[in-house]
C-alpha atoms as a PDB file:
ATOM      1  CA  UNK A   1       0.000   0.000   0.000  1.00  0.00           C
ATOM      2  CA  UNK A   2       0.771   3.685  -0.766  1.00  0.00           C
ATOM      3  CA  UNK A   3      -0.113   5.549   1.730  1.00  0.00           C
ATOM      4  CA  UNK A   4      -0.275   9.746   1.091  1.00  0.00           C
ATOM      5  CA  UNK A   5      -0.477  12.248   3.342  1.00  0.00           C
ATOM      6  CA  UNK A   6      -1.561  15.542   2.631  1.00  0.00           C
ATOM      7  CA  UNK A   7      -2.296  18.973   3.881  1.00  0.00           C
ATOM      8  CA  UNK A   8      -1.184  22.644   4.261  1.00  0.00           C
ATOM      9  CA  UNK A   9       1.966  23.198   4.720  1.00  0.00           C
ATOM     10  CA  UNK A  10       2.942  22.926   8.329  1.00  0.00           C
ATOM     11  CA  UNK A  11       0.494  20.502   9.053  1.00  0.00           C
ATOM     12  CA  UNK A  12       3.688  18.237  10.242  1.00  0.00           C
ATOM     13  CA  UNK A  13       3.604  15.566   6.662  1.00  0.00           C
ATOM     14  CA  UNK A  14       7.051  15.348   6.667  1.00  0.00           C
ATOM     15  CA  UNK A  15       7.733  14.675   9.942  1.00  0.00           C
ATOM     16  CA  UNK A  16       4.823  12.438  10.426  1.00  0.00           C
ATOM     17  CA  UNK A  17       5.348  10.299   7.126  1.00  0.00           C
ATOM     18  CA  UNK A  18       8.849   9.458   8.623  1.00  0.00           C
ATOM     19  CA  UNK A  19       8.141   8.462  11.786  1.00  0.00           C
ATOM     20  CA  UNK A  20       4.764   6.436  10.199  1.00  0.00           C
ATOM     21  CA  UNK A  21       6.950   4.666   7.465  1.00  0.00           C
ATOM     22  CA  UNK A  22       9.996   3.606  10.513  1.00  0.00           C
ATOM     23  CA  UNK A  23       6.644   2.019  12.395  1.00  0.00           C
ATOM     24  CA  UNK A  24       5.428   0.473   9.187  1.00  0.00           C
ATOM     25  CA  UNK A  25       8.899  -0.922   7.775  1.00  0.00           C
ATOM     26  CA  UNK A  26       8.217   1.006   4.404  1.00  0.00           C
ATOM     27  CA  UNK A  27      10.473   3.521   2.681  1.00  0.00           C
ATOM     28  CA  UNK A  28       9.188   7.366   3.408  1.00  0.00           C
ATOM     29  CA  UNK A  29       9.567   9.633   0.267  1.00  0.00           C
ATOM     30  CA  UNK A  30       8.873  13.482   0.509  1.00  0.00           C
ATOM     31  CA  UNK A  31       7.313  14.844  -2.743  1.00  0.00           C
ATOM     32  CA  UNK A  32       9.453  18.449  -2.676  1.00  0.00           C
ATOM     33  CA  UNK A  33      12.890  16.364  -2.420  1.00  0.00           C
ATOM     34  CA  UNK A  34      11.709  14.210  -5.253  1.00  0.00           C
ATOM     35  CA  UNK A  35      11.398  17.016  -7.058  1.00  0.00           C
ATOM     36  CA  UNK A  36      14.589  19.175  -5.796  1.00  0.00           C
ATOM     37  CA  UNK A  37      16.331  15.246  -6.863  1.00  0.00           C
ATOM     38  CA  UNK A  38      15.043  15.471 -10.112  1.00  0.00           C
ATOM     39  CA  UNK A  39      15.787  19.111 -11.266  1.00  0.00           C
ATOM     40  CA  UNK A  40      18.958  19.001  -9.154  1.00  0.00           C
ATOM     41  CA  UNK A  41      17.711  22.716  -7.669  1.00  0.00           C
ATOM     42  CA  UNK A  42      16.010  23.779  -4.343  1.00  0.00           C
ATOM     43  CA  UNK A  43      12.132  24.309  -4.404  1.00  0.00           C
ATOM     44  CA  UNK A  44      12.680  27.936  -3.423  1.00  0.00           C
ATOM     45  CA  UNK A  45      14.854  28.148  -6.301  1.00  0.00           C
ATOM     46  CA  UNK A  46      12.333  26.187  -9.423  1.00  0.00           C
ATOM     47  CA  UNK A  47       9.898  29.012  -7.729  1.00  0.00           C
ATOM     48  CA  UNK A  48      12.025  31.906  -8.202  1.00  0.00           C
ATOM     49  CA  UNK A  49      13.751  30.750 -11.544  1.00  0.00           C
ATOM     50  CA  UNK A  50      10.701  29.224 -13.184  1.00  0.00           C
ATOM     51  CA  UNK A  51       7.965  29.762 -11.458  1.00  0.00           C
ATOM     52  CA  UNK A  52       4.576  28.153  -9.552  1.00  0.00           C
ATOM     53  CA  UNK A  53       3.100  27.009 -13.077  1.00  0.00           C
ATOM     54  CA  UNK A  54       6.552  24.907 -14.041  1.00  0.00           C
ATOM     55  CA  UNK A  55       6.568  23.605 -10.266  1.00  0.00           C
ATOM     56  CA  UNK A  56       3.078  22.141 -10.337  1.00  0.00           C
ATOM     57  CA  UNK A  57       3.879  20.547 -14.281  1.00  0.00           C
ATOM     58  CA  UNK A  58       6.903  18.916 -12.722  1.00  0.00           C
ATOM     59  CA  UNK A  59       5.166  17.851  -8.998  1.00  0.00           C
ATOM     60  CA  UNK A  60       2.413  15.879 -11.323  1.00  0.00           C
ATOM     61  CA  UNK A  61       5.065  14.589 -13.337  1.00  0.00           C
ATOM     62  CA  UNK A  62       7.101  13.001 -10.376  1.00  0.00           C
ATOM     63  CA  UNK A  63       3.436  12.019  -8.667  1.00  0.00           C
ATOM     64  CA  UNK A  64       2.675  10.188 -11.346  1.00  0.00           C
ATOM     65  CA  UNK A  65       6.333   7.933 -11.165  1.00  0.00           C
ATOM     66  CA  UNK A  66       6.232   7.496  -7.732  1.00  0.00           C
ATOM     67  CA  UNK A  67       2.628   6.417  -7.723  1.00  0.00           C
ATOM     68  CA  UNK A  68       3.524   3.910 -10.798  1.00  0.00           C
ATOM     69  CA  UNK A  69       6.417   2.397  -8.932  1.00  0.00           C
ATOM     70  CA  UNK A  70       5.489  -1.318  -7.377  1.00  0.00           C
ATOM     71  CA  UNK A  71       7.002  -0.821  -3.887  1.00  0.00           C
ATOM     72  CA  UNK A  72       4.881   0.218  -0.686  1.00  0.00           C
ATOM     73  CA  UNK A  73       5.955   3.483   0.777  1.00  0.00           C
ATOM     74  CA  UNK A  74       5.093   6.470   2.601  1.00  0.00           C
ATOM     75  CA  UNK A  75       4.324   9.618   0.435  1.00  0.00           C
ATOM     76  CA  UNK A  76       4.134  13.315   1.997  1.00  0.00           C
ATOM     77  CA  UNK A  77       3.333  15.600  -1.020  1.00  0.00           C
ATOM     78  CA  UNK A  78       3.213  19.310  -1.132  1.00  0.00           C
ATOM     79  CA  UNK A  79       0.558  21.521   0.787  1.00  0.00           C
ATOM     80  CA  UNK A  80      -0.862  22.305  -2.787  1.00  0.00           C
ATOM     81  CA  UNK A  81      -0.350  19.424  -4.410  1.00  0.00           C
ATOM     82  CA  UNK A  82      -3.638  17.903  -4.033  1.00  0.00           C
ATOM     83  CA  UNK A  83      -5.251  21.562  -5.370  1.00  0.00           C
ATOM     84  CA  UNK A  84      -4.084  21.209  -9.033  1.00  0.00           C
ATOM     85  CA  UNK A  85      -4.944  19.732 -12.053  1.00  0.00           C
ATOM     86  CA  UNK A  86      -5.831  15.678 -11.642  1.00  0.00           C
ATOM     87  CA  UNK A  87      -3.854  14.754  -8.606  1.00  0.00           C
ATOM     88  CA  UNK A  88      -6.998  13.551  -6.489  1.00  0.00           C
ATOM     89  CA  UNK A  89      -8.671  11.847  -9.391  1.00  0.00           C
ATOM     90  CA  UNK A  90      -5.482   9.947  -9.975  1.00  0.00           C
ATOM     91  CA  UNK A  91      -4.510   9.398  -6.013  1.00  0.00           C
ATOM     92  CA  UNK A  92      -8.824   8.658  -6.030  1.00  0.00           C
ATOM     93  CA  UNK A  93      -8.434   6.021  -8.951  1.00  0.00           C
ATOM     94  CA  UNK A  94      -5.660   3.883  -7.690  1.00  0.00           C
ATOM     95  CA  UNK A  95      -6.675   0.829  -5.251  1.00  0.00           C
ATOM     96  CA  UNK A  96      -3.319   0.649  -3.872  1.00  0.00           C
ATOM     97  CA  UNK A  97      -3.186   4.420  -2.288  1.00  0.00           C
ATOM     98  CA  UNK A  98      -4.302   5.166   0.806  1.00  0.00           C
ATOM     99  CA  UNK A  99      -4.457   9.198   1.092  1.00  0.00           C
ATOM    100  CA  UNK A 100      -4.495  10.748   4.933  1.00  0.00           C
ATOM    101  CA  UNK A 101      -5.669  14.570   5.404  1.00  0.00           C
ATOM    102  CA  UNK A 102      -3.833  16.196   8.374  1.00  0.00           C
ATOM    103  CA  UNK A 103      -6.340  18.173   9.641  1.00  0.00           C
ATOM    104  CA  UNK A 104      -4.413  21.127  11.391  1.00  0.00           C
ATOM    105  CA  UNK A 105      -6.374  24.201  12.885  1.00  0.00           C
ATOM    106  CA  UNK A 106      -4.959  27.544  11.736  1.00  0.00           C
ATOM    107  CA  UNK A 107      -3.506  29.029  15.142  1.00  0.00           C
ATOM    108  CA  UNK A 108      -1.863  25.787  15.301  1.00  0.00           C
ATOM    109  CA  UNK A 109      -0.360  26.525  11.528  1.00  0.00           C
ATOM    110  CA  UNK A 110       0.614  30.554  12.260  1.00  0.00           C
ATOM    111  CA  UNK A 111       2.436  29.523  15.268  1.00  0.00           C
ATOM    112  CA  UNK A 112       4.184  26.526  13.190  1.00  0.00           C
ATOM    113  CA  UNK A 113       5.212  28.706  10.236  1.00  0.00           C
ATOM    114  CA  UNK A 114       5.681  31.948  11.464  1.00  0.00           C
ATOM    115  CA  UNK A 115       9.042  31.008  12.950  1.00  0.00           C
ATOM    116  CA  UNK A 116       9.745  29.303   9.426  1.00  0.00           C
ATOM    117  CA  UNK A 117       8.358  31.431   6.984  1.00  0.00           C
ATOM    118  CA  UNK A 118      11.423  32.608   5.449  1.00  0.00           C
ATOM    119  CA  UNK A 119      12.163  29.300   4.203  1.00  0.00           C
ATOM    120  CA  UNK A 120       8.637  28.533   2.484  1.00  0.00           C
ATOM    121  CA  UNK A 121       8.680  30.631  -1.035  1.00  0.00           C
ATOM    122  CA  UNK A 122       4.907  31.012  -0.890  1.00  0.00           C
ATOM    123  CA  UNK A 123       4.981  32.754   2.585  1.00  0.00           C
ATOM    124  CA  UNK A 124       8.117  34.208   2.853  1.00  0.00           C
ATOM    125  CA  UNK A 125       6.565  38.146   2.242  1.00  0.00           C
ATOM    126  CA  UNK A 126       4.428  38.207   4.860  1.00  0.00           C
ATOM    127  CA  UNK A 127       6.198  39.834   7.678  1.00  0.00           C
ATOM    128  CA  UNK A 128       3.443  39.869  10.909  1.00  0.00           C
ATOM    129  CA  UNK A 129       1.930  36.934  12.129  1.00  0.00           C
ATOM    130  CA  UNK A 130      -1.579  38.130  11.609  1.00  0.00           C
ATOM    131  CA  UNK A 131      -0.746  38.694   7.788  1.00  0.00           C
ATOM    132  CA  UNK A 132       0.106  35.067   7.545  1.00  0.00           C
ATOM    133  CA  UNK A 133      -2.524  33.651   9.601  1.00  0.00           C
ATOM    134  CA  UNK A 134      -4.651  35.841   6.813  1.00  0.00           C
ATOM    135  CA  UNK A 135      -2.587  34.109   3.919  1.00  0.00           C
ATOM    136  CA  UNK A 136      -3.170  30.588   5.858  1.00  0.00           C
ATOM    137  CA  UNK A 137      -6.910  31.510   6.612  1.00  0.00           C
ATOM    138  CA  UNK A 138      -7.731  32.040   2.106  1.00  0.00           C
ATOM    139  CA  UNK A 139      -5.716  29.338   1.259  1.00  0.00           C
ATOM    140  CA  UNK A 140      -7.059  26.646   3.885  1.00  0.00           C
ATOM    141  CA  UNK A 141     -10.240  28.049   2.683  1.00  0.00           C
ATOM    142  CA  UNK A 142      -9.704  27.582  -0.650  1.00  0.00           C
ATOM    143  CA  UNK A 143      -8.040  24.171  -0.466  1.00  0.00           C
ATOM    144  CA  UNK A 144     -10.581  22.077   1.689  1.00  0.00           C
ATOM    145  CA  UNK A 145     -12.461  21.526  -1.047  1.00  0.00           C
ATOM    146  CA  UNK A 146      -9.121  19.144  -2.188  1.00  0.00           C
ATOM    147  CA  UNK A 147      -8.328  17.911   1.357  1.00  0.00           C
ATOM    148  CA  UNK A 148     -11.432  16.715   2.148  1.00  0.00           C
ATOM    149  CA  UNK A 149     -11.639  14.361  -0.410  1.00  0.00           C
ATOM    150  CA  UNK A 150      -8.899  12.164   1.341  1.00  0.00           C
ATOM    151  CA  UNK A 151     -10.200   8.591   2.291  1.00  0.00           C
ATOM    152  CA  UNK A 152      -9.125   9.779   6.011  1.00  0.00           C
ATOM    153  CA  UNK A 153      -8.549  12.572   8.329  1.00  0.00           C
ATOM    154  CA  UNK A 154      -6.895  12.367  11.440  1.00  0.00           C
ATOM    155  CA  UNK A 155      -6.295  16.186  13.672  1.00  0.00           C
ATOM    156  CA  UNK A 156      -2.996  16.737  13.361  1.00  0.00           C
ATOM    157  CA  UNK A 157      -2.546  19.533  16.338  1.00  0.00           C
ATOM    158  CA  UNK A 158      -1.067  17.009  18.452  1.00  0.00           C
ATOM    159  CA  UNK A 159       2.690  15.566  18.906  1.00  0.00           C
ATOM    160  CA  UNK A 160       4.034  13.270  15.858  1.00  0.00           C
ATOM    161  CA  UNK A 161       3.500  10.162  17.825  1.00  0.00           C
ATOM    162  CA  UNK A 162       0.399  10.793  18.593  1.00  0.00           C
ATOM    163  CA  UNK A 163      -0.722  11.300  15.228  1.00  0.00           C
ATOM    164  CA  UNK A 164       0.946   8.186  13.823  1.00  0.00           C
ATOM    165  CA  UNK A 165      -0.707   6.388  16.279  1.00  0.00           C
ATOM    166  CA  UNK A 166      -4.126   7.663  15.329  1.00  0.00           C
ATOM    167  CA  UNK A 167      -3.302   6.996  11.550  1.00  0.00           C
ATOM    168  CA  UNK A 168      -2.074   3.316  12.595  1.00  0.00           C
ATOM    169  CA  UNK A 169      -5.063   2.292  14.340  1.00  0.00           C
ATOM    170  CA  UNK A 170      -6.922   3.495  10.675  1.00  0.00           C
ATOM    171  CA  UNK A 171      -5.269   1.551   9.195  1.00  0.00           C
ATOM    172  CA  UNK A 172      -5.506  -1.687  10.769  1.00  0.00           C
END
């Protein structure tokens, strides 16, 4: 089984999808390295150099060879991943994928990011916490739609153990 996580950025995929994949046995992949592997640059950088529109073409295209490969793993994609183009109707057709929405409330993500934000391209601007909990605020707003169409959710406010537990007992 695949297993995907997704969710805003923040929401703790990363960090959850390797601890979940060391419990599991299974290899733990993060989408944005795949991609920073493949064009050999930083995601900041593809932003800056060639922009969101090029980023998104080559996130589907490494989705869609990860999600072809035979092996079980661990998958956390992007925070916007799931919001473009097919990416749920393909991660919705396959029988082997198992997609996980980490439900995080927004004071939880402000006080996550804002410490961070200088390292996220997509937030790095916003210089008070109140204009990114704003920025978080439209975006979760306009990216539940995508999220929520996960076969599971699990609230992912809590510590990374916690939530792995919660997404093992789904599982089994």
């Amino acid at each position: 089984m695949k297993i995907l996580l997704l969710g805003y950025m923040g929401s703790g995929k990363s960090a959850v999808g390797q601890q979940l994949a060391e419990v599991l046995t299974i290899p733990f992949y993060d989408l944005d390295q795949e991609i920073e592997k493949e064009l050999k640059k930083t995601v900041s950088e593809i932003f800056q150099k060639k922009g969101e529109l090029f980023f998104r073409k080559t996130e589907n295209n490494v989705l869609v060879q990860l999600l072809a490969s035979k092996e079980n793993y661990v998958l956390a994609l992007g925070g916007g991943t799931p919001c473009y183009g097919n990416v749920m109707k393909l991660i919705q057709e396959r029988e082997d994928v198992k997609s996980i929405y980490l439900h995080t409330s927004l004071e939880e993500l402000t006080k996550r990011l804002y410490p961070e934000r200088k390292k996220r391209p997509l937030i790095a601007h916003l210089e008070t916490e109140e204009a990114l909990n704003d920025f978080i605020r439209k975006h979760i707003f306009e990216r539940n739609f995508y999220y929520n169409q996960a076969d599971s959710k699990v609230q992912a406010d809590a510590t990374v153990d916690k939530i792995v537990s919660e997404i093992v007992l789904q599982l089994f």
